[in-house]
PDB file of N, CA and C in Angstrom:
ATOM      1  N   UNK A   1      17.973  -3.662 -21.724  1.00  0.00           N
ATOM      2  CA  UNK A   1      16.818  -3.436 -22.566  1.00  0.00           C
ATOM      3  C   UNK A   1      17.119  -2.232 -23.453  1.00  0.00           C
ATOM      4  N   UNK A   2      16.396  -2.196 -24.884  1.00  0.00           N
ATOM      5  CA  UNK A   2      16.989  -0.863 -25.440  1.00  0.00           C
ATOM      6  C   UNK A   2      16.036   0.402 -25.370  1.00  0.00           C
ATOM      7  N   UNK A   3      16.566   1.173 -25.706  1.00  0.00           N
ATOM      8  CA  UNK A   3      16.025   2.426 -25.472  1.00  0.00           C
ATOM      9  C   UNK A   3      14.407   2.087 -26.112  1.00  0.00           C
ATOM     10  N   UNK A   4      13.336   2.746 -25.346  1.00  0.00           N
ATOM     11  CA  UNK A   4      11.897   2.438 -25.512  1.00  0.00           C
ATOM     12  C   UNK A   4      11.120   3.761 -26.120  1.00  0.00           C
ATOM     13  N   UNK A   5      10.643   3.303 -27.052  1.00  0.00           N
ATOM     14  CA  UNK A   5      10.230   4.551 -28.043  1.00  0.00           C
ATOM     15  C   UNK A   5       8.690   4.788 -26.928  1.00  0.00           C
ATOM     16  N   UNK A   6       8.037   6.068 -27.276  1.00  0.00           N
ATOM     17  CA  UNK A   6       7.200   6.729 -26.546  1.00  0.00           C
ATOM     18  C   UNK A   6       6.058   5.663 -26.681  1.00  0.00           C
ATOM     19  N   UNK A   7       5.499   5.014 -27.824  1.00  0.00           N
ATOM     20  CA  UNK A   7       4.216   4.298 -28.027  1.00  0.00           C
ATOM     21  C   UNK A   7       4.455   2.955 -26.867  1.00  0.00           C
ATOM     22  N   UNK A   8       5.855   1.942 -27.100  1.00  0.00           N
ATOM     23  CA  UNK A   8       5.975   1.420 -26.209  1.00  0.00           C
ATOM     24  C   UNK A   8       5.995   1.620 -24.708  1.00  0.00           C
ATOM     25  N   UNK A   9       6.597   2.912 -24.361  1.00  0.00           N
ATOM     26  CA  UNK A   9       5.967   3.392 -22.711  1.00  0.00           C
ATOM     27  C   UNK A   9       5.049   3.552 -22.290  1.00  0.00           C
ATOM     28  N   UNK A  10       3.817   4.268 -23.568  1.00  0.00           N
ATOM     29  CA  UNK A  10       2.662   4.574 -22.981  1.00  0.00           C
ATOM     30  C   UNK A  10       1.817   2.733 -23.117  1.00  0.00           C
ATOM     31  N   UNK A  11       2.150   1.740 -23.604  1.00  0.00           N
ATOM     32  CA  UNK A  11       1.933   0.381 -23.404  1.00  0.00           C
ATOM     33  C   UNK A  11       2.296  -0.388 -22.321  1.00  0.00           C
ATOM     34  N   UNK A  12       3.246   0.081 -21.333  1.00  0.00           N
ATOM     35  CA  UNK A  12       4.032  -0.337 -20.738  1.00  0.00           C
ATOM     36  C   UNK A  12       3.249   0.125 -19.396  1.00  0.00           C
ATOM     37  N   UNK A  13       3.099   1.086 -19.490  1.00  0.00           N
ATOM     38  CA  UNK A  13       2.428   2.330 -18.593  1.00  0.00           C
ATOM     39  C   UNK A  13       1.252   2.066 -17.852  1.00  0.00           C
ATOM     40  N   UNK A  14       0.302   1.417 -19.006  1.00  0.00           N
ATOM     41  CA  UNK A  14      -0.975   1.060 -19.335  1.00  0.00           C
ATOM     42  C   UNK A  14      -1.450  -0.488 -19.038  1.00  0.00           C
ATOM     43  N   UNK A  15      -0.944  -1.246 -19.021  1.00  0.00           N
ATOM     44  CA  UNK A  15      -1.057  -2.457 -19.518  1.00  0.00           C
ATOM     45  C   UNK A  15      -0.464  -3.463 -17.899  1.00  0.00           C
ATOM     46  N   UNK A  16      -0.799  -4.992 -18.093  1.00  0.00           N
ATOM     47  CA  UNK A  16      -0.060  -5.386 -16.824  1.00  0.00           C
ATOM     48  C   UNK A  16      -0.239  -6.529 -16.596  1.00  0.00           C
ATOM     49  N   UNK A  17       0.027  -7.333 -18.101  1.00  0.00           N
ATOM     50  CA  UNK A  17       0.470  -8.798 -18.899  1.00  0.00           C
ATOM     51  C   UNK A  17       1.173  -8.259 -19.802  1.00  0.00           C
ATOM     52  N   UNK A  18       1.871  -9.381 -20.149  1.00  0.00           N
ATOM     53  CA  UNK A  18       3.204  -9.301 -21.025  1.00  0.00           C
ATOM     54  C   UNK A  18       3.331 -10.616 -21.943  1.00  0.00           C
ATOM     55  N   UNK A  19       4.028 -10.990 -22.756  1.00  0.00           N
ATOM     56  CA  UNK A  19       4.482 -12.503 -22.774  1.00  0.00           C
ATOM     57  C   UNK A  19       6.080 -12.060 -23.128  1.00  0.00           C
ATOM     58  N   UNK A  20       6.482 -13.558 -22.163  1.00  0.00           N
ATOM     59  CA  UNK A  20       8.127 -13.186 -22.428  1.00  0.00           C
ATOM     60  C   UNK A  20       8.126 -14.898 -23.030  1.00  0.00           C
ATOM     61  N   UNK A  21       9.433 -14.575 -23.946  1.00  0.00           N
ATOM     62  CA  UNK A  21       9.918 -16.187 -24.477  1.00  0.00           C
ATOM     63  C   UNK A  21      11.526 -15.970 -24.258  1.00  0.00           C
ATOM     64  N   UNK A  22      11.513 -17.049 -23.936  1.00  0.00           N
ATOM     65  CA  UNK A  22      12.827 -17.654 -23.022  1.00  0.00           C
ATOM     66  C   UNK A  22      13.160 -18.930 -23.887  1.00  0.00           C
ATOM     67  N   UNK A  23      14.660 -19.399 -23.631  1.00  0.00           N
ATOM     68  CA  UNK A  23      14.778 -20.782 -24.077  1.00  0.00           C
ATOM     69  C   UNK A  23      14.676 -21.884 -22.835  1.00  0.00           C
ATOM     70  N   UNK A  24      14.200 -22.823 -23.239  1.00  0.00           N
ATOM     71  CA  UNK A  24      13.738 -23.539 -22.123  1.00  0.00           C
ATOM     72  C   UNK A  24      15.279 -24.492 -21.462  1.00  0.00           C
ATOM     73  N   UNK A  25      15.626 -24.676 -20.277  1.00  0.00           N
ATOM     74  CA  UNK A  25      16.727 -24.618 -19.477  1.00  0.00           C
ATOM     75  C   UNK A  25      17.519 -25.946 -20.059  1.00  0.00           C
ATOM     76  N   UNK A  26      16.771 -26.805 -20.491  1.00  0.00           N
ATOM     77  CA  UNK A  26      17.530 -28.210 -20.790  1.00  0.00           C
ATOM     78  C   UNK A  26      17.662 -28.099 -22.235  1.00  0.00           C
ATOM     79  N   UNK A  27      16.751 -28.335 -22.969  1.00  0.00           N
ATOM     80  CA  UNK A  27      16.771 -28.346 -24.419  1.00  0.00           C
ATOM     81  C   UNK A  27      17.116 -27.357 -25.142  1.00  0.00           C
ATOM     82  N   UNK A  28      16.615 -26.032 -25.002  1.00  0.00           N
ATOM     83  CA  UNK A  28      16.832 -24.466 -25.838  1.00  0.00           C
ATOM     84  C   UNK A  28      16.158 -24.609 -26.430  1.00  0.00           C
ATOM     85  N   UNK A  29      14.903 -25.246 -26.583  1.00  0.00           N
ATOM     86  CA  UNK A  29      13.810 -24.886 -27.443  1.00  0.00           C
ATOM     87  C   UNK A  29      12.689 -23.919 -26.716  1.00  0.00           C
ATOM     88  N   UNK A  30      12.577 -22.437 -27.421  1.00  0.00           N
ATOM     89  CA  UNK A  30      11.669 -21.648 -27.327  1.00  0.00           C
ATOM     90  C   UNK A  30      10.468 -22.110 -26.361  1.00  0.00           C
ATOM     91  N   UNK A  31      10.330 -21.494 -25.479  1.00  0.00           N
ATOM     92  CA  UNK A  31       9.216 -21.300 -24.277  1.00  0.00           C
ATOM     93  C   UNK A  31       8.285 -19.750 -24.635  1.00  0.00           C
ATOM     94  N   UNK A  32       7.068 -19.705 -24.432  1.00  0.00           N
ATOM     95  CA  UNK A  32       6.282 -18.563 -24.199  1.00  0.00           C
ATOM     96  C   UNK A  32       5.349 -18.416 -22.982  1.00  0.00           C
ATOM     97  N   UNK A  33       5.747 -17.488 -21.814  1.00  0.00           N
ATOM     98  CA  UNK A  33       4.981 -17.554 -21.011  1.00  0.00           C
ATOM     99  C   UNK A  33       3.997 -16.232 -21.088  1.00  0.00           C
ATOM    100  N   UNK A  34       2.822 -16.231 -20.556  1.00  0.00           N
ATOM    101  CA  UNK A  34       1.810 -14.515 -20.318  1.00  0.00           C
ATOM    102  C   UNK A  34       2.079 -14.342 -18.917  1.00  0.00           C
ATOM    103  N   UNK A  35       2.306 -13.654 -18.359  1.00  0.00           N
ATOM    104  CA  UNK A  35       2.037 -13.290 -16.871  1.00  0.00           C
ATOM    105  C   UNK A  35       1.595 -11.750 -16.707  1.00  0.00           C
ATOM    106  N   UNK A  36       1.528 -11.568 -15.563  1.00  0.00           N
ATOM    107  CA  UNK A  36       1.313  -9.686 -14.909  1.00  0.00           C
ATOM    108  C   UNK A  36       3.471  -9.691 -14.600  1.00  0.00           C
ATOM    109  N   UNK A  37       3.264  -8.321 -14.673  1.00  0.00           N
ATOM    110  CA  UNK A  37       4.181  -7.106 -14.302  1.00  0.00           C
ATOM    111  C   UNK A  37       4.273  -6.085 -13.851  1.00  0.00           C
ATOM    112  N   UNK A  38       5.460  -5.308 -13.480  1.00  0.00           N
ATOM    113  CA  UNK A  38       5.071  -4.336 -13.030  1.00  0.00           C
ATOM    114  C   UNK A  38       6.725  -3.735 -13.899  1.00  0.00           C
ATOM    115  N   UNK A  39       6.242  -2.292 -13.916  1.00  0.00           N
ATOM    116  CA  UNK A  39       6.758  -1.734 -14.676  1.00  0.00           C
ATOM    117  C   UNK A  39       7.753  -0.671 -13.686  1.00  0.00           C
ATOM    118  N   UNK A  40       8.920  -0.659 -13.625  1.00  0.00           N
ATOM    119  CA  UNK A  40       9.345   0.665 -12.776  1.00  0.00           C
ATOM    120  C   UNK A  40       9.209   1.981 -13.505  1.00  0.00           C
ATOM    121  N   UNK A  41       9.164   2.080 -14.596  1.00  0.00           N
ATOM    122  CA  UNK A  41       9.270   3.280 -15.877  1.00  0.00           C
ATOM    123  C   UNK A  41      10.683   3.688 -16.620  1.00  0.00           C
ATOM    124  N   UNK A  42      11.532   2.661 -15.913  1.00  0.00           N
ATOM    125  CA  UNK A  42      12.877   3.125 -16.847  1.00  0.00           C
ATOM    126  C   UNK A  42      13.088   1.397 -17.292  1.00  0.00           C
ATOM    127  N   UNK A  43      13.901   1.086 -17.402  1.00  0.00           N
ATOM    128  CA  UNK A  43      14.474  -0.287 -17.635  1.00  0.00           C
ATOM    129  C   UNK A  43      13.914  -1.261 -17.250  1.00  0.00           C
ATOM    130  N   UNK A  44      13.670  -1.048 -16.350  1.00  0.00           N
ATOM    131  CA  UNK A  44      13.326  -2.771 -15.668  1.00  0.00           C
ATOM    132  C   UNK A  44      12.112  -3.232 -15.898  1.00  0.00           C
ATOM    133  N   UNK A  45      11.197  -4.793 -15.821  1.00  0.00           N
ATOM    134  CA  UNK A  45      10.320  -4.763 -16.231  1.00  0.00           C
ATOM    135  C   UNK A  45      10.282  -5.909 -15.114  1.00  0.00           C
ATOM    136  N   UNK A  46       8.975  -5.972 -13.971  1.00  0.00           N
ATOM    137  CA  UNK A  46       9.337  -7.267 -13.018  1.00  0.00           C
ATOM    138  C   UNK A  46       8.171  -7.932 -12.824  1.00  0.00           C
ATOM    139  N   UNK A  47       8.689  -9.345 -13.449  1.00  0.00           N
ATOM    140  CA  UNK A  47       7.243 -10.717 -13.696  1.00  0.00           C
ATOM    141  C   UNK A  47       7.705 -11.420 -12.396  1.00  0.00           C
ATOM    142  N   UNK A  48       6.488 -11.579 -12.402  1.00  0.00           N
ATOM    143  CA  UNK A  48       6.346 -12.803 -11.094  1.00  0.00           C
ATOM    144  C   UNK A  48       6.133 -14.195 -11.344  1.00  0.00           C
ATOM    145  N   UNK A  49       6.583 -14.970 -10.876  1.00  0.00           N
ATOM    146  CA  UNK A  49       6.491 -16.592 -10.237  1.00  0.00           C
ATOM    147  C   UNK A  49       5.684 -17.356  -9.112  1.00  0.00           C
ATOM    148  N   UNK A  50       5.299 -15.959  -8.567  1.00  0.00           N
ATOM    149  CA  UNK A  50       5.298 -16.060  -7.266  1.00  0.00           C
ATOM    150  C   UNK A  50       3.727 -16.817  -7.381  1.00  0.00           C
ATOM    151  N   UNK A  51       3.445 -17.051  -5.741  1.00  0.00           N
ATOM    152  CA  UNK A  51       4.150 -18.116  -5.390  1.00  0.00           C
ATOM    153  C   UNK A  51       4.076 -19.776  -5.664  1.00  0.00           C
ATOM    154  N   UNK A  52       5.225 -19.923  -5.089  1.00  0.00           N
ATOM    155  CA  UNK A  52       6.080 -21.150  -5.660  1.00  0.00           C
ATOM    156  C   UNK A  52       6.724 -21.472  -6.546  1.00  0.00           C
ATOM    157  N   UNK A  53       7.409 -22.371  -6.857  1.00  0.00           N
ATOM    158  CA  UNK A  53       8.325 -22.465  -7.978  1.00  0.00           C
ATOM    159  C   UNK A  53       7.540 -22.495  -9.586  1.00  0.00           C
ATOM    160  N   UNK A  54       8.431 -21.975 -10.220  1.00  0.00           N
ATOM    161  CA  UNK A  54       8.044 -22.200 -11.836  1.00  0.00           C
ATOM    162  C   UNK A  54       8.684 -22.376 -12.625  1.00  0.00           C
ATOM    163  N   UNK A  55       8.823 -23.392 -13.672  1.00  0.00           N
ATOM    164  CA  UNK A  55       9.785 -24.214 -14.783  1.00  0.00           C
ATOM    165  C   UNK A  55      10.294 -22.722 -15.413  1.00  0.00           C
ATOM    166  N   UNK A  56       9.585 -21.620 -15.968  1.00  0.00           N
ATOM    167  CA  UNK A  56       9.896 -20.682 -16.456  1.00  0.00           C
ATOM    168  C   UNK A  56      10.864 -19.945 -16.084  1.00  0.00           C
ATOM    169  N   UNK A  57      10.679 -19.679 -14.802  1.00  0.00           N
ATOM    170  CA  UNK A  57      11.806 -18.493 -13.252  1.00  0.00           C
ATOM    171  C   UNK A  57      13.621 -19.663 -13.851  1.00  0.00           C
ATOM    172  N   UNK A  58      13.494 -20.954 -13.408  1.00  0.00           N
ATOM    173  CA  UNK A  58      14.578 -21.564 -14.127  1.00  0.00           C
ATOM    174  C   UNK A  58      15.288 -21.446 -15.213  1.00  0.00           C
ATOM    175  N   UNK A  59      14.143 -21.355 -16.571  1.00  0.00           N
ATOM    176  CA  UNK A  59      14.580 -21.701 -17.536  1.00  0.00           C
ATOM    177  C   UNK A  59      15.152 -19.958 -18.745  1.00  0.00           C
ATOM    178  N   UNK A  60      14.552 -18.676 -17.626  1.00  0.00           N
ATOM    179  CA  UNK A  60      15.555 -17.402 -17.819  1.00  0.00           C
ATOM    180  C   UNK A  60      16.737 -17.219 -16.606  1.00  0.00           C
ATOM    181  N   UNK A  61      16.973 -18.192 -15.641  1.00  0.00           N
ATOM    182  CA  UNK A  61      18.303 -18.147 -14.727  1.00  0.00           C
ATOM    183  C   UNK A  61      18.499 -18.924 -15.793  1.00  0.00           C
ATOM    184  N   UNK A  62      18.857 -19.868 -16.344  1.00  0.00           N
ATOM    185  CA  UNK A  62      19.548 -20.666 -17.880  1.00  0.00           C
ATOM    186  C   UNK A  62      20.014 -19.930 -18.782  1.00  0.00           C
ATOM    187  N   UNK A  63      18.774 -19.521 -19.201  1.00  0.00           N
ATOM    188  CA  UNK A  63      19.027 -18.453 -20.589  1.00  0.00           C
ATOM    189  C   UNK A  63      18.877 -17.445 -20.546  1.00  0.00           C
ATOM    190  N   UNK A  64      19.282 -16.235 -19.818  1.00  0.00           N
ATOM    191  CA  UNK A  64      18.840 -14.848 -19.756  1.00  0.00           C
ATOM    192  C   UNK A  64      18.454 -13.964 -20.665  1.00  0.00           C
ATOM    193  N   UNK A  65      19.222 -14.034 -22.109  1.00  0.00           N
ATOM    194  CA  UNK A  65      18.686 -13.684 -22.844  1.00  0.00           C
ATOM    195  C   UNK A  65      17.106 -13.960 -23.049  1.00  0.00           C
ATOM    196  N   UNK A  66      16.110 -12.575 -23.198  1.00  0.00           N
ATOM    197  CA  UNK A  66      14.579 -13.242 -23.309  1.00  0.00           C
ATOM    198  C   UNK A  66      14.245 -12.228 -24.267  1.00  0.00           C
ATOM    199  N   UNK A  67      12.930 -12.411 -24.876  1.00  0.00           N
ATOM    200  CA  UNK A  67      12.014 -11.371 -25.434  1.00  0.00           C
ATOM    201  C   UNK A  67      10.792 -11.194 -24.996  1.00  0.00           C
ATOM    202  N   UNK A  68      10.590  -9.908 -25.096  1.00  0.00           N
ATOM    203  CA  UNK A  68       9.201  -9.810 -24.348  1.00  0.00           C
ATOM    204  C   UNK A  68       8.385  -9.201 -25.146  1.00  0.00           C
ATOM    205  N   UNK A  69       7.081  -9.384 -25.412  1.00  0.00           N
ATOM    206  CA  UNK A  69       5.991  -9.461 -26.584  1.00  0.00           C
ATOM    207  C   UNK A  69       4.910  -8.286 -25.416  1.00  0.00           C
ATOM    208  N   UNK A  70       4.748  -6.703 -26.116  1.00  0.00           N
ATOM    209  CA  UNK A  70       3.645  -6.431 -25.963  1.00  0.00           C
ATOM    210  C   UNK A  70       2.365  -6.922 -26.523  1.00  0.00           C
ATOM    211  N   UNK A  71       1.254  -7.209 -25.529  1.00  0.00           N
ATOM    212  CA  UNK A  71      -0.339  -7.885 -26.230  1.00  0.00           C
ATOM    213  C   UNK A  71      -0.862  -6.684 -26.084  1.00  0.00           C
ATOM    214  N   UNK A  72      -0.651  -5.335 -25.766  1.00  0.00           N
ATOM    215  CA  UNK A  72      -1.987  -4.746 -25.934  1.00  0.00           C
ATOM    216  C   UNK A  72      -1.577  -3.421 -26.882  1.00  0.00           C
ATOM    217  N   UNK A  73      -2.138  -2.462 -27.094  1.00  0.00           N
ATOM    218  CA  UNK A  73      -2.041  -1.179 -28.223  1.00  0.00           C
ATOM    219  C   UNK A  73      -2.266  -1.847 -29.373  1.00  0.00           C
ATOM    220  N   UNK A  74      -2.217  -0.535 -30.724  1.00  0.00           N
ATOM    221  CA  UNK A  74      -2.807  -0.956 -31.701  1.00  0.00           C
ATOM    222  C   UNK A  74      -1.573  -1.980 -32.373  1.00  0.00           C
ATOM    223  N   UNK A  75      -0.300  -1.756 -32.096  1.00  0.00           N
ATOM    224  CA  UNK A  75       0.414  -2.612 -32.556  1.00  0.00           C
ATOM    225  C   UNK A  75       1.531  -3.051 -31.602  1.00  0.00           C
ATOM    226  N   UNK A  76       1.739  -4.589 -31.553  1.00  0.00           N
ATOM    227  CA  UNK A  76       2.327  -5.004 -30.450  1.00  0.00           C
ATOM    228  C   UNK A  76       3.880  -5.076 -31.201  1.00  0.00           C
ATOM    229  N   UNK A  77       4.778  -5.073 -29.943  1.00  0.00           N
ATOM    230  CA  UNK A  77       6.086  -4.947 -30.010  1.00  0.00           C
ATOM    231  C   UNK A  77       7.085  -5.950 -29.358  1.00  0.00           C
ATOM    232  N   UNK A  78       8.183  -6.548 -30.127  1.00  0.00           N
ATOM    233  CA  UNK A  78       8.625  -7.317 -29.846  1.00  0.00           C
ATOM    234  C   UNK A  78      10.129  -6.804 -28.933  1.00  0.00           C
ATOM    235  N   UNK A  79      10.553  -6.748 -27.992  1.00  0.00           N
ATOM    236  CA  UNK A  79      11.587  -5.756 -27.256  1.00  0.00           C
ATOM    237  C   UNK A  79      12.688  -6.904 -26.706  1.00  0.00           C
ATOM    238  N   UNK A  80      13.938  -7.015 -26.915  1.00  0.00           N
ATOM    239  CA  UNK A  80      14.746  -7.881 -26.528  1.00  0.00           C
ATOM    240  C   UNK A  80      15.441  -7.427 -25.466  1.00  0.00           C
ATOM    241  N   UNK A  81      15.572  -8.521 -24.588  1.00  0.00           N
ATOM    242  CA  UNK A  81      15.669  -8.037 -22.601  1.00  0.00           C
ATOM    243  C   UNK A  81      16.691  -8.975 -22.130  1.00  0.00           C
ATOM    244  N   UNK A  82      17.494  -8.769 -21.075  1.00  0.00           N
ATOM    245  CA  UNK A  82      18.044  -9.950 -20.578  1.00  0.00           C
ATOM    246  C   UNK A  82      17.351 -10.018 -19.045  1.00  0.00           C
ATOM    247  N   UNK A  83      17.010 -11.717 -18.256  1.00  0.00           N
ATOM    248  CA  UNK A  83      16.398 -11.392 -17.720  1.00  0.00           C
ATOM    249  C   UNK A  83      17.489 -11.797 -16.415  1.00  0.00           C
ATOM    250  N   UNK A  84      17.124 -11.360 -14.762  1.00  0.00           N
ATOM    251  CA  UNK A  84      17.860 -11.676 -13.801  1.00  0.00           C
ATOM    252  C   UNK A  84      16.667 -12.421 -12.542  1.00  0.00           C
ATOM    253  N   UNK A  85      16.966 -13.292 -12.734  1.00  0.00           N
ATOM    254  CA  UNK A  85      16.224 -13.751 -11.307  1.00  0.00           C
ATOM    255  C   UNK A  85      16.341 -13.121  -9.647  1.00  0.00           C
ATOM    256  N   UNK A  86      15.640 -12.765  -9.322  1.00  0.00           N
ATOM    257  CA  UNK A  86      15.692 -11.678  -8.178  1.00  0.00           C
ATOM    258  C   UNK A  86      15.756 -12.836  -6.763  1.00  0.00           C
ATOM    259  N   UNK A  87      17.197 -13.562  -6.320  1.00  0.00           N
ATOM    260  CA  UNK A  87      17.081 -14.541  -5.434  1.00  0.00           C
ATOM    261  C   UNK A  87      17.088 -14.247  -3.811  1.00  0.00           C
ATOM    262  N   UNK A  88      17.749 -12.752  -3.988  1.00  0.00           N
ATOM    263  CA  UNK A  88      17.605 -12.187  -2.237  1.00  0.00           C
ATOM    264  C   UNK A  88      16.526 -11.781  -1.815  1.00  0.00           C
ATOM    265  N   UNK A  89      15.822 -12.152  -1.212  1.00  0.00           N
ATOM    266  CA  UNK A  89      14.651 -12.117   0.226  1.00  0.00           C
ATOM    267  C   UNK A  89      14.246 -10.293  -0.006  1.00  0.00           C
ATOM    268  N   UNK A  90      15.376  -9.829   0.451  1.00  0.00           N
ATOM    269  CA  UNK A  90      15.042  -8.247   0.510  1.00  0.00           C
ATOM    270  C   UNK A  90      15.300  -7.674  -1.041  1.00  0.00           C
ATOM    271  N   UNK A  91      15.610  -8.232  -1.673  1.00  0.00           N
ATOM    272  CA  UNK A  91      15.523  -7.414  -3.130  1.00  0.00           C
ATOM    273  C   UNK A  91      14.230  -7.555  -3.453  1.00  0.00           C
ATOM    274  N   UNK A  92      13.751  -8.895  -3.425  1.00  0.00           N
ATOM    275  CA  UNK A  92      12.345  -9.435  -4.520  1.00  0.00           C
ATOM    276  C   UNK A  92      11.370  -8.352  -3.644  1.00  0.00           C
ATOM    277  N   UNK A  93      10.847  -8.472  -2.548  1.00  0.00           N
ATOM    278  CA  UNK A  93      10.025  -8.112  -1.242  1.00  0.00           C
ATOM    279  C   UNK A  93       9.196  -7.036  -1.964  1.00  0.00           C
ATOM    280  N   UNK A  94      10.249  -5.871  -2.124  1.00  0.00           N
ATOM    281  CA  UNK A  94       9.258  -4.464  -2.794  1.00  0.00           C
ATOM    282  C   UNK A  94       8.733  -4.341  -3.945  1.00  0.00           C
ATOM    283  N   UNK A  95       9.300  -5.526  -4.583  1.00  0.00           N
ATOM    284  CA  UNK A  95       8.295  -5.585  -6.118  1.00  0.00           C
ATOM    285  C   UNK A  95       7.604  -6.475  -6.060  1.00  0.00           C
ATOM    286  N   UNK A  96       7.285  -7.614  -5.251  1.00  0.00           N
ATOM    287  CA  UNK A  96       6.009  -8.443  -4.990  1.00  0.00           C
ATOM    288  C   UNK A  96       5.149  -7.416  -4.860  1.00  0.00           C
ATOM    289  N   UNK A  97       5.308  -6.786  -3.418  1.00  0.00           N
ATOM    290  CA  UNK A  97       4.342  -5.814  -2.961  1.00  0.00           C
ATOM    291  C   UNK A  97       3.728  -4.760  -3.769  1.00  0.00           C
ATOM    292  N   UNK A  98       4.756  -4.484  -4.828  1.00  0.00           N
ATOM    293  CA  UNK A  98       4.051  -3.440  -5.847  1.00  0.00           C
ATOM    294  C   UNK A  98       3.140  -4.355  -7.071  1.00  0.00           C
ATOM    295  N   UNK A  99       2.594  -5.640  -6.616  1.00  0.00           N
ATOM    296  CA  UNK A  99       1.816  -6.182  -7.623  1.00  0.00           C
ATOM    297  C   UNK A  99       0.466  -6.409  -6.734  1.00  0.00           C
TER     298      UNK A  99
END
């Protein structure tokens, strides 16, 4: 993710929906999903699926490259991310819990 100017942190900070667009896993035609997040405060930014499966969680293990669309402040921001699917048991665990 690139370096995050101050207006985007204090959005980031604040806030706890997102929309990310992904290419969708078969075709590569543009997907937009909204979900909640949680924010660690440096880099990382962690959406949930949970629970159960979702066409989306697939279709950024496909295409990692994603973008993610702030919806809230006076002006929203478009931030380009790559994304990683979190598949170990004990990795995902502490950021479920922090939602």
């Amino acid at each position: 993710m690139p370096t995050l100017t101050e207006d985007i942190r204090n959005i980031l900070k604040g806030s706890f929906y997102i929309r990310t667009t992904m290419k969708r896993r078969r075709s590569g035609t543009p997907r937009t999903i909204e979900t909640t997040y949680v924010w660690d405060g440096g880099d990382c930014i962690y959406v949930s699926g949970y629970p159960g499966k979702r066409d989306w969680v697939a279709n950024m293990a496909a295409h990692p490259e994603v973008t993610l669309h702030t919806v809230e402040g006076d002006r929203w921001y478009d931030i380009p991310a790559r994304a990683r699917v979190l598949r170990v048991r004990n990795e995902r665990v502490p950021h479920l819990l922090a939602f």
